[in-house]
Structures are given as structure tokens and as C-alpha cells.
PDB file of N, CA and C in Angstrom:
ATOM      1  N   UNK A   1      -5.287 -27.454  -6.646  1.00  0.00           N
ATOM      2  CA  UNK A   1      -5.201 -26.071  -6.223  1.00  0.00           C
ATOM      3  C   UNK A   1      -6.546 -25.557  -5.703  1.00  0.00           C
ATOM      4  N   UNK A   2      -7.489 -25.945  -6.300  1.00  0.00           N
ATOM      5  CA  UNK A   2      -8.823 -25.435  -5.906  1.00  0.00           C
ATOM      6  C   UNK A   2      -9.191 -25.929  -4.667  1.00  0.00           C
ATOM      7  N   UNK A   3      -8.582 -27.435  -4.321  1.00  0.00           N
ATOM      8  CA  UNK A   3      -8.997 -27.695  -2.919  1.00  0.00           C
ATOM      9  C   UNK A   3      -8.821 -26.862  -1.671  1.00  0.00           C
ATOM     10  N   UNK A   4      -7.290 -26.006  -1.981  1.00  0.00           N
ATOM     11  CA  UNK A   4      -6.470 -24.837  -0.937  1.00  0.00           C
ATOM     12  C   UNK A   4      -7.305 -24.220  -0.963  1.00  0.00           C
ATOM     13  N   UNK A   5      -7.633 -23.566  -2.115  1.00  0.00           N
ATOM     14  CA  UNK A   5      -8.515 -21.998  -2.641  1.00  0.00           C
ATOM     15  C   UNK A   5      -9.745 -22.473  -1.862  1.00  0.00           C
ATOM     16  N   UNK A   6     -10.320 -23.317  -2.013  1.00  0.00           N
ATOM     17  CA  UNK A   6     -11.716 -23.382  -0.629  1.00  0.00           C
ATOM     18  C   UNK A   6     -11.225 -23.666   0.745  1.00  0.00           C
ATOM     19  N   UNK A   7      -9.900 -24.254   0.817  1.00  0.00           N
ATOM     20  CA  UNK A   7      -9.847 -24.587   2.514  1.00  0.00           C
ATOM     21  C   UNK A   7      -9.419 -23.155   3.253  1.00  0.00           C
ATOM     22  N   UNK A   8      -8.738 -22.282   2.698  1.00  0.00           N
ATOM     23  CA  UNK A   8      -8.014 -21.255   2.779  1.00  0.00           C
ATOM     24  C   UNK A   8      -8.734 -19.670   2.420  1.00  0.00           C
ATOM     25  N   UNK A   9      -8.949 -18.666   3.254  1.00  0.00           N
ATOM     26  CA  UNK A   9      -9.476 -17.586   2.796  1.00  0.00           C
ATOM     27  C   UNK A   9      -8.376 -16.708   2.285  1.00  0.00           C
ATOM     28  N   UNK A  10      -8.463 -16.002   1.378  1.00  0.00           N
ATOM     29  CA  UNK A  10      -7.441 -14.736   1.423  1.00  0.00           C
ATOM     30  C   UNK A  10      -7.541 -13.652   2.467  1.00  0.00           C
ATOM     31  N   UNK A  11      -6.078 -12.459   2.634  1.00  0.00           N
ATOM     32  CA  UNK A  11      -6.337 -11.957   4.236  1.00  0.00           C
ATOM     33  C   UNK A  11      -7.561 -11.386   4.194  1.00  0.00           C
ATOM     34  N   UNK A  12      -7.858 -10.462   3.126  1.00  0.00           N
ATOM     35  CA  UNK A  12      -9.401  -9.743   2.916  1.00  0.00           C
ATOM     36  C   UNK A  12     -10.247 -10.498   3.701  1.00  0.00           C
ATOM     37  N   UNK A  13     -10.620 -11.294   3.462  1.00  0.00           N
ATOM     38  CA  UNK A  13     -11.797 -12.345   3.714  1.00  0.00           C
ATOM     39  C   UNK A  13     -11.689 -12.847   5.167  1.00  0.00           C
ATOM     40  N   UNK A  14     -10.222 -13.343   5.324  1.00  0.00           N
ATOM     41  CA  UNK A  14     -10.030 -13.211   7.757  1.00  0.00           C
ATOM     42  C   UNK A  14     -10.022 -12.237   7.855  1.00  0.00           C
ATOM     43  N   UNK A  15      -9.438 -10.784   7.624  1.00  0.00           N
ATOM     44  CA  UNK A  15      -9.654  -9.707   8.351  1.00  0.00           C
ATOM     45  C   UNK A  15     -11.016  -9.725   8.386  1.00  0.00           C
ATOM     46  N   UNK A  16     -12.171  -9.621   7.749  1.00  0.00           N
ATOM     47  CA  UNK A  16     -13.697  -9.519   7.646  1.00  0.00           C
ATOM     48  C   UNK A  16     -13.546 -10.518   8.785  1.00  0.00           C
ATOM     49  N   UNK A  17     -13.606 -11.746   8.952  1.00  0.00           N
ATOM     50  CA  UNK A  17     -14.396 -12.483   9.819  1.00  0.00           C
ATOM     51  C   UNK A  17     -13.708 -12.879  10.827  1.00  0.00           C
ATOM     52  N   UNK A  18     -12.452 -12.561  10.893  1.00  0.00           N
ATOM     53  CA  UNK A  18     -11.710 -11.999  12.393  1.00  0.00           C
ATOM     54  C   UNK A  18     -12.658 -10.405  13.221  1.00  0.00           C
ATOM     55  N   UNK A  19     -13.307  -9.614  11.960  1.00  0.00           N
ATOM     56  CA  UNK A  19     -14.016  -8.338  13.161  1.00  0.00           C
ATOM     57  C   UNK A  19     -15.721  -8.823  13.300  1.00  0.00           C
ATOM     58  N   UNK A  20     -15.640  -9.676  11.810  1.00  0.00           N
ATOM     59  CA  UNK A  20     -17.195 -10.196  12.121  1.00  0.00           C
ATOM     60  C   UNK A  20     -17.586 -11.174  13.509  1.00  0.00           C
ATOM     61  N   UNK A  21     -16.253 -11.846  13.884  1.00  0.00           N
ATOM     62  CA  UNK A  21     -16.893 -12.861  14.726  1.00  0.00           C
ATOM     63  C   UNK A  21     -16.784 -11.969  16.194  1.00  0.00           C
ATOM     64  N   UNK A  22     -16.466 -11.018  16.295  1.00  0.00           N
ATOM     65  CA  UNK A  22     -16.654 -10.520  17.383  1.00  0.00           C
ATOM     66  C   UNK A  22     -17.995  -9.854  17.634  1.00  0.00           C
ATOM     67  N   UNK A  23     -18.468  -9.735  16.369  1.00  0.00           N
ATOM     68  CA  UNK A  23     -19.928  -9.373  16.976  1.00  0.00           C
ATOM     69  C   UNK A  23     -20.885 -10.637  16.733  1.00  0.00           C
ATOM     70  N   UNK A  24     -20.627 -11.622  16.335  1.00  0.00           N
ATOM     71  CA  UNK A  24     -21.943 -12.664  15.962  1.00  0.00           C
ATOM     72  C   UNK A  24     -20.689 -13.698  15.376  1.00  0.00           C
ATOM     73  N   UNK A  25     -21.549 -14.969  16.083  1.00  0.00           N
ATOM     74  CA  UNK A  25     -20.925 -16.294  15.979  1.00  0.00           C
ATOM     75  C   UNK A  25     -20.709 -16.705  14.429  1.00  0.00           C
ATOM     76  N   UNK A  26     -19.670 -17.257  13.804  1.00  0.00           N
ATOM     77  CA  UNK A  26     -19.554 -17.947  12.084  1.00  0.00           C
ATOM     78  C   UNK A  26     -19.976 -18.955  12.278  1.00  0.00           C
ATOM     79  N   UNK A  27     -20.406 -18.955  10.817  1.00  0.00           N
ATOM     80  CA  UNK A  27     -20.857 -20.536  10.859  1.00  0.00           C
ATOM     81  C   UNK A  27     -19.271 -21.456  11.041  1.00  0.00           C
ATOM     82  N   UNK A  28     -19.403 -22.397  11.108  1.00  0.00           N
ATOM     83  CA  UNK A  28     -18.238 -23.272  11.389  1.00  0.00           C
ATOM     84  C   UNK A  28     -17.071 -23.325  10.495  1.00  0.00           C
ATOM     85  N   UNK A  29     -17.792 -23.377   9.247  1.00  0.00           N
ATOM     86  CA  UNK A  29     -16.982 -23.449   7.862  1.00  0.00           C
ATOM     87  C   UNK A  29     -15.963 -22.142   7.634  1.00  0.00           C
ATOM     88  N   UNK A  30     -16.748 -21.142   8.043  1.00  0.00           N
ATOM     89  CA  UNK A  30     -16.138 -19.951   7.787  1.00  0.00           C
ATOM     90  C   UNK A  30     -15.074 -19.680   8.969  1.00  0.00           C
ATOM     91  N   UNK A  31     -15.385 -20.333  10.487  1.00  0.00           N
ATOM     92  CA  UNK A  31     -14.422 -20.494  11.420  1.00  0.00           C
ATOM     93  C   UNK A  31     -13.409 -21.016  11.385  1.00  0.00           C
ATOM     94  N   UNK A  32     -13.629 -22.347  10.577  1.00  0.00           N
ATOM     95  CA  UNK A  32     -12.542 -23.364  10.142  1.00  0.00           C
ATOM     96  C   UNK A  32     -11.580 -22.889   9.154  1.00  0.00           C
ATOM     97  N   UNK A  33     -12.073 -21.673   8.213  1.00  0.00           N
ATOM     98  CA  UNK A  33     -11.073 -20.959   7.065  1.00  0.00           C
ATOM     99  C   UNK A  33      -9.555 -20.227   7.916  1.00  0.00           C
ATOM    100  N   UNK A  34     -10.956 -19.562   8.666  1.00  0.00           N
ATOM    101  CA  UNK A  34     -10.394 -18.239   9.500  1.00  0.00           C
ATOM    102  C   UNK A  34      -9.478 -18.410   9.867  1.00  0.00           C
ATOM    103  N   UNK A  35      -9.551 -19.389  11.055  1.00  0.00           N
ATOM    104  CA  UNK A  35      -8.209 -20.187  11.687  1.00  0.00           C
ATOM    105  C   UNK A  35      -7.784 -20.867  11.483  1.00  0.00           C
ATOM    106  N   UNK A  36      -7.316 -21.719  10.264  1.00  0.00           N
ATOM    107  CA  UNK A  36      -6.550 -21.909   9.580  1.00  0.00           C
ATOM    108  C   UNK A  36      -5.544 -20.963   8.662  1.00  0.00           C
ATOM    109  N   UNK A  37      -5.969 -20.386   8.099  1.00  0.00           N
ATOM    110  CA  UNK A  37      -5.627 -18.832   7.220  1.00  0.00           C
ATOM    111  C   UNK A  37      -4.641 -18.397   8.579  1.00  0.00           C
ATOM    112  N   UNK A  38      -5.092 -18.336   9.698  1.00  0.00           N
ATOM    113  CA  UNK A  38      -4.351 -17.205  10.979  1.00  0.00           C
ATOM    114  C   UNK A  38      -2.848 -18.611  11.232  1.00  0.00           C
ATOM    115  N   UNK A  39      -3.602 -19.373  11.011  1.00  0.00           N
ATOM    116  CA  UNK A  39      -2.464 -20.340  11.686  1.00  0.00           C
ATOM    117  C   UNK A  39      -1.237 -20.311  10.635  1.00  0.00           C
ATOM    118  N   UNK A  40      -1.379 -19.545   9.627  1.00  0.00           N
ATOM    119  CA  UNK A  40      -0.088 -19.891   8.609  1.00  0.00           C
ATOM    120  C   UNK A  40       0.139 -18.087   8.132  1.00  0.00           C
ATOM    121  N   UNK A  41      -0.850 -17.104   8.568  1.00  0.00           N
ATOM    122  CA  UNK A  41      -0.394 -15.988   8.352  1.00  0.00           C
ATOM    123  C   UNK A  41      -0.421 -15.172   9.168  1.00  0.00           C
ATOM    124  N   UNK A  42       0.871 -14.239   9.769  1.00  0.00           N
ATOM    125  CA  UNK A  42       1.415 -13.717  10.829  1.00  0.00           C
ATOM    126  C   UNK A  42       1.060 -12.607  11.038  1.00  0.00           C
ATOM    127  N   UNK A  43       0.474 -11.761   9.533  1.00  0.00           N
ATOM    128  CA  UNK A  43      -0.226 -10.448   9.257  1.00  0.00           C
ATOM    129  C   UNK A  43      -1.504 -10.878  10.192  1.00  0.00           C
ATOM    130  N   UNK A  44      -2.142 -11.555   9.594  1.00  0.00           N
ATOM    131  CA  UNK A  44      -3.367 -11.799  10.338  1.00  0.00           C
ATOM    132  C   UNK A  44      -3.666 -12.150  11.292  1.00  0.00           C
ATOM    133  N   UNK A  45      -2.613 -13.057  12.333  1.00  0.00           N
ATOM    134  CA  UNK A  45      -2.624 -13.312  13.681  1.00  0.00           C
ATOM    135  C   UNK A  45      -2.732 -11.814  14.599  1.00  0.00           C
ATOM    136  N   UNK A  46      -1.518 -11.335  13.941  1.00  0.00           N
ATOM    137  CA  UNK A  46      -1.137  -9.568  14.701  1.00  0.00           C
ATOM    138  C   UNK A  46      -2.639  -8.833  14.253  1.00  0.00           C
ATOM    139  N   UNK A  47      -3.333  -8.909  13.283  1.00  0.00           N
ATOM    140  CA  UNK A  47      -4.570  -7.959  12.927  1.00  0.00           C
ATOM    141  C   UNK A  47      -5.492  -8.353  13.935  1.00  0.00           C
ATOM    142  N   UNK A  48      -5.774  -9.820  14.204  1.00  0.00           N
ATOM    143  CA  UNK A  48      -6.606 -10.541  15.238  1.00  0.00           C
ATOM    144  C   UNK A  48      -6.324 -10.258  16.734  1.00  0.00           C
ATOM    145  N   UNK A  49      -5.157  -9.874  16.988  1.00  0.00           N
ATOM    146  CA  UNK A  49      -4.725  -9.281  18.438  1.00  0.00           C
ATOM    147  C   UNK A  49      -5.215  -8.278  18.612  1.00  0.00           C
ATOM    148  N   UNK A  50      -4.479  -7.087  17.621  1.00  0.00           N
ATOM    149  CA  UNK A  50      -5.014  -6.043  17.919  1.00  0.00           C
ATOM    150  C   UNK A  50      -6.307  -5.719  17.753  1.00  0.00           C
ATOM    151  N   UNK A  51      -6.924  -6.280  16.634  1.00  0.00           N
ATOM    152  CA  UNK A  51      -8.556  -5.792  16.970  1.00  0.00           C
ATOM    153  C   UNK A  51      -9.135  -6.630  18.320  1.00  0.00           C
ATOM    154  N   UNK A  52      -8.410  -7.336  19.071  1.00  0.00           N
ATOM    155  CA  UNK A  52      -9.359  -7.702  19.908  1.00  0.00           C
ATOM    156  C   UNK A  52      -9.006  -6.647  20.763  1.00  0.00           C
ATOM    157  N   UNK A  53      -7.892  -6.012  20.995  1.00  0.00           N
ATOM    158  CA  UNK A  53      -7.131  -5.037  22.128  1.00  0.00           C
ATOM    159  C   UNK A  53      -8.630  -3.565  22.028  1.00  0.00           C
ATOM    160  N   UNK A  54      -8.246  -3.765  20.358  1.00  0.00           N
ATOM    161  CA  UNK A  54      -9.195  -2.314  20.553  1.00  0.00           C
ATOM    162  C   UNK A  54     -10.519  -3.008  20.840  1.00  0.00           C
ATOM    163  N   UNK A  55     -11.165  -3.941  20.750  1.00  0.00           N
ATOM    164  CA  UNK A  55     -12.516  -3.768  20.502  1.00  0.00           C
ATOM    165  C   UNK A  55     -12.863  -3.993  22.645  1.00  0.00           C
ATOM    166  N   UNK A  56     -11.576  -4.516  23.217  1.00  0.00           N
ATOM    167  CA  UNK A  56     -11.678  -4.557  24.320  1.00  0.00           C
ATOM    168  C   UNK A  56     -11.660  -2.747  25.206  1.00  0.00           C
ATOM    169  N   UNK A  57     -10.652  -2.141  24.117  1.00  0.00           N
ATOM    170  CA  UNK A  57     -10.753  -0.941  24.777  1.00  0.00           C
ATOM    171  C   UNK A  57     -11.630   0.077  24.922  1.00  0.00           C
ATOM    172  N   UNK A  58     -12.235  -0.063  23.688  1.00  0.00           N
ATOM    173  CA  UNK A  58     -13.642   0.369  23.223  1.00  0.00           C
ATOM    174  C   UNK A  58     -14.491   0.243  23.984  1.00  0.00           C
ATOM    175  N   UNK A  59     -14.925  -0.877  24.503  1.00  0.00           N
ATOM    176  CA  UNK A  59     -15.917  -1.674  25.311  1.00  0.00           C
ATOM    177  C   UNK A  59     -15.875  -0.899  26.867  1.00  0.00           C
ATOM    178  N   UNK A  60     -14.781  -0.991  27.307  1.00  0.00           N
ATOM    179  CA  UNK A  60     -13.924   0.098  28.232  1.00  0.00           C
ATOM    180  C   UNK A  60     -14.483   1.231  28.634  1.00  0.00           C
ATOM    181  N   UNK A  61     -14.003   1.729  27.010  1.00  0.00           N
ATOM    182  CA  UNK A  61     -14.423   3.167  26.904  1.00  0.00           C
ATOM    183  C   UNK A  61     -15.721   3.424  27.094  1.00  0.00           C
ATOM    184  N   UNK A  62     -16.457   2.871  26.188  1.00  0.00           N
ATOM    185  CA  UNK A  62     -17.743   3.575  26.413  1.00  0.00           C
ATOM    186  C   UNK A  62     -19.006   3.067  27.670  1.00  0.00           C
ATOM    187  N   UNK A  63     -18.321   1.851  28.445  1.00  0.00           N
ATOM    188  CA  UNK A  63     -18.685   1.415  29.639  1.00  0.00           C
ATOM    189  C   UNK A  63     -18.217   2.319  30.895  1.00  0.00           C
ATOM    190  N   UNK A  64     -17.576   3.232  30.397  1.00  0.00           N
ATOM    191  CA  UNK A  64     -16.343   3.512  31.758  1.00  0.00           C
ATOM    192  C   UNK A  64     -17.748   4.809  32.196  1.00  0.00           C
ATOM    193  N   UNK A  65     -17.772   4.523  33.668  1.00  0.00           N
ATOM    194  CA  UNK A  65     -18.910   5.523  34.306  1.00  0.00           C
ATOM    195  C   UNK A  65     -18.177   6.769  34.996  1.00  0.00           C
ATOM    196  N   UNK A  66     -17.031   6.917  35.313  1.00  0.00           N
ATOM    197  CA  UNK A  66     -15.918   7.867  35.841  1.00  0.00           C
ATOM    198  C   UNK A  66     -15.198   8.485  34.697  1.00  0.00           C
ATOM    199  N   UNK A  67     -15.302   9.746  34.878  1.00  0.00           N
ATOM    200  CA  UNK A  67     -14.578  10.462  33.352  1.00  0.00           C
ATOM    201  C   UNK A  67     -13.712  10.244  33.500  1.00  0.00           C
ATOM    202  N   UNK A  68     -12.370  10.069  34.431  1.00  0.00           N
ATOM    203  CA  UNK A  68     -11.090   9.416  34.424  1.00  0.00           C
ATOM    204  C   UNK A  68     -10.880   8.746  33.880  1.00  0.00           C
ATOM    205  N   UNK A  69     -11.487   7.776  33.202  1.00  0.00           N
ATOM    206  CA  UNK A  69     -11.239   6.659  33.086  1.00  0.00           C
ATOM    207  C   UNK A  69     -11.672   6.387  31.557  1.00  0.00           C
ATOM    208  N   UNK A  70     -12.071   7.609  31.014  1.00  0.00           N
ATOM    209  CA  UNK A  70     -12.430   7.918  29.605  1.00  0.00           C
ATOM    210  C   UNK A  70     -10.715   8.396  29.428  1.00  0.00           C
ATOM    211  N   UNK A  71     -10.736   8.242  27.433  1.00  0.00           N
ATOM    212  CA  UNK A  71      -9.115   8.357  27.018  1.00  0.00           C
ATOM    213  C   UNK A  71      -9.130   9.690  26.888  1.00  0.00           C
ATOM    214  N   UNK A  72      -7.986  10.533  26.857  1.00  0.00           N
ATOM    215  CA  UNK A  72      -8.068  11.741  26.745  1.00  0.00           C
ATOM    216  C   UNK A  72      -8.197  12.066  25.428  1.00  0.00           C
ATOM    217  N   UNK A  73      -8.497  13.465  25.042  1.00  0.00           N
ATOM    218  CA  UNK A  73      -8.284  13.856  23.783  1.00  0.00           C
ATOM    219  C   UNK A  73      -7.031  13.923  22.805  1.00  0.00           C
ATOM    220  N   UNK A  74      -6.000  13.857  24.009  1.00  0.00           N
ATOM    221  CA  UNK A  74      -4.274  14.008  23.874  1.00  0.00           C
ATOM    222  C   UNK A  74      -4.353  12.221  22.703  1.00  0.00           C
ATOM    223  N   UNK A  75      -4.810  11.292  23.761  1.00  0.00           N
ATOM    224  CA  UNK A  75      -4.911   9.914  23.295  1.00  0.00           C
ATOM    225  C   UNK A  75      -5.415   9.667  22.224  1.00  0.00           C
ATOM    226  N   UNK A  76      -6.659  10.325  22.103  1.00  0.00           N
ATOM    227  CA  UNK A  76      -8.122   9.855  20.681  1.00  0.00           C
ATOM    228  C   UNK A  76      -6.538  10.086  19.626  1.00  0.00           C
ATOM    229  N   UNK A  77      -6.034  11.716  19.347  1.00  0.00           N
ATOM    230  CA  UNK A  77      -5.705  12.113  18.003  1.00  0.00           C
ATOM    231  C   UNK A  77      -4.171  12.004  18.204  1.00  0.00           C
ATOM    232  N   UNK A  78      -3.582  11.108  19.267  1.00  0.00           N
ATOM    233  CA  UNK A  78      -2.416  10.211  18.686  1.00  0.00           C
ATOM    234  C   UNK A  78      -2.870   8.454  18.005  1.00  0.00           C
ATOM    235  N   UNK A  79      -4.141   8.437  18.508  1.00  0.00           N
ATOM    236  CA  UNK A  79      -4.197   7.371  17.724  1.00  0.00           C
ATOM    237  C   UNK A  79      -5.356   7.130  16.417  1.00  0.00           C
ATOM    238  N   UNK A  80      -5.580   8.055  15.611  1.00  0.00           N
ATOM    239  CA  UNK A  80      -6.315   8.787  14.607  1.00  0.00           C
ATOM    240  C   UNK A  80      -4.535   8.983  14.180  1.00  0.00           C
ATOM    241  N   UNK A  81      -4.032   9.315  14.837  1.00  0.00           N
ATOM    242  CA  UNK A  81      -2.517  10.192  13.278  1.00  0.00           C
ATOM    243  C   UNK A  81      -1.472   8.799  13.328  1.00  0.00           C
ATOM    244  N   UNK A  82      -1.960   7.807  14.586  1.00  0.00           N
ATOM    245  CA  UNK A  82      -1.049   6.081  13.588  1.00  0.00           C
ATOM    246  C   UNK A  82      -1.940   5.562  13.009  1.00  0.00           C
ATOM    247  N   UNK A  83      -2.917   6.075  13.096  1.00  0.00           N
ATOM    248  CA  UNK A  83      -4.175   4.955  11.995  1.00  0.00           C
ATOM    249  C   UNK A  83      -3.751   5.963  10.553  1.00  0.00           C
ATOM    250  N   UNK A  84      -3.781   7.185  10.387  1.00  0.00           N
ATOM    251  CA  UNK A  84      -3.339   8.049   9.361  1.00  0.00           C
ATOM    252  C   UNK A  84      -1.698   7.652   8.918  1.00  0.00           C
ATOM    253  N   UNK A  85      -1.179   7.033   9.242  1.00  0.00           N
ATOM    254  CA  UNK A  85       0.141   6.574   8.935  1.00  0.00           C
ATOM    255  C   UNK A  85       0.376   5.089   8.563  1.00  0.00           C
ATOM    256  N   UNK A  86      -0.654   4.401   8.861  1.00  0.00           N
ATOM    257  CA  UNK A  86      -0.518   3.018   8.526  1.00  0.00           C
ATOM    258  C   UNK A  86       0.335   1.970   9.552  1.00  0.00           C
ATOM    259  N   UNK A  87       0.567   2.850  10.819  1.00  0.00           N
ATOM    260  CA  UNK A  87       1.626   1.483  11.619  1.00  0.00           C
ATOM    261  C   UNK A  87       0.997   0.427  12.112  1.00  0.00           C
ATOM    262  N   UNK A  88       0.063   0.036  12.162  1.00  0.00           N
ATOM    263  CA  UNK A  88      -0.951  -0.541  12.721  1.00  0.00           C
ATOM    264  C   UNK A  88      -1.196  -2.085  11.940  1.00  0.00           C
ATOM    265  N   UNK A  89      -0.623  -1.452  10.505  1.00  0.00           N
ATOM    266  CA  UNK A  89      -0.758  -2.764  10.007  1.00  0.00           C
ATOM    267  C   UNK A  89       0.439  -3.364   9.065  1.00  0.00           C
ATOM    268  N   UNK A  90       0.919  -4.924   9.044  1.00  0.00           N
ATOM    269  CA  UNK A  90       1.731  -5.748   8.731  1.00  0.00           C
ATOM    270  C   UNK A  90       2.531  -4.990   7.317  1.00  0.00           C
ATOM    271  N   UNK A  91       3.915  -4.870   7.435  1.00  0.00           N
ATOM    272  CA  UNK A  91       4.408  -4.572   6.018  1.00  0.00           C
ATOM    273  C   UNK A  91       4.835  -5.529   5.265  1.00  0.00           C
ATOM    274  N   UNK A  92       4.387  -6.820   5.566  1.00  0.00           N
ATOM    275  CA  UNK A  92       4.964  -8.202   4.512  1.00  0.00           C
ATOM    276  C   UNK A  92       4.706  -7.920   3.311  1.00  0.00           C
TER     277      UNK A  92
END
């Protein structure tokens, strides 16, 4: 059992290094958990999408040089009241 328990992270531990590796490279070991862990849990595949969606939109956002092209305020606090509701994340 202990061999799983080190090959395998719990989701706590991929969600962390599913948002960590987007800012700075894992060491390998911790890459090798990650995606493994994603390859057998479906919560965490979908958490790994969407934070890449937002961290792409983000990037977007605060790159975007045309105020058009900034989200509206209508947008920010519909998506502040599904983060306040929880749809965002897996009900397994």
C-alpha cells in the first residue's frame, strides 16, 4: 500500500501542482505523481482544464491593450457568484 501512497498524490496535493506548474517547472517526481493521479482522476483532469482556461484568460486580460477587449463588469460578478456557488468544481 505504501508503494501507491508514494506513487500517487491525493487531489489536494495535484490541484497544488496542477496551479504550481504553471508558474515554475516540478521537479520530475512531483510531475510523474501529478500525471499519473490526473490519469485515473476525472475531478482533477476537469480542475487542470479549467485552470488552464482561466489562467489563459487572465493572461488575456491583463495583456489586452484595447478596453474592448477587457471582460465587462456584467462578466467579473457572474463569475465571482459561480465561484460563490461552487459549480466550478467536481461533485464526485
Amino acid at each position: 500500500m505504501s508503494f501507491f501512497k508514494n506513487l500517487l498524490h491525493n487531489c489536494e496535493e495535484t490541484s497544488f501542482n496542477i496551479i504550481k506548474s504553471e508558474v515554475t517547472p516540478l521537479p520530475f517526481s512531483a510531475w510523474l505523481k501529478m500525471k499519473t493521479h490526473i490519469a485515473f482522476c476525472k475531478c482533477c483532469e476537469n480542475f487542470g482544464k479549467q485552470a488552464n482556461v482561466i489562467d489563459k484568460a487572465m493572461h488575456h486580460h491583463v495583456n489586452a491593450t484595447d478596453e474592448s477587449e477587457k471582460a465587462s463588469q456584467e462578466l467579473k460578478d457572474r463569475i465571482k457568484q459561480k465561484l460563490k456557488q461552487n459549480d466550478f468544481f467536481c461533485k464526485e
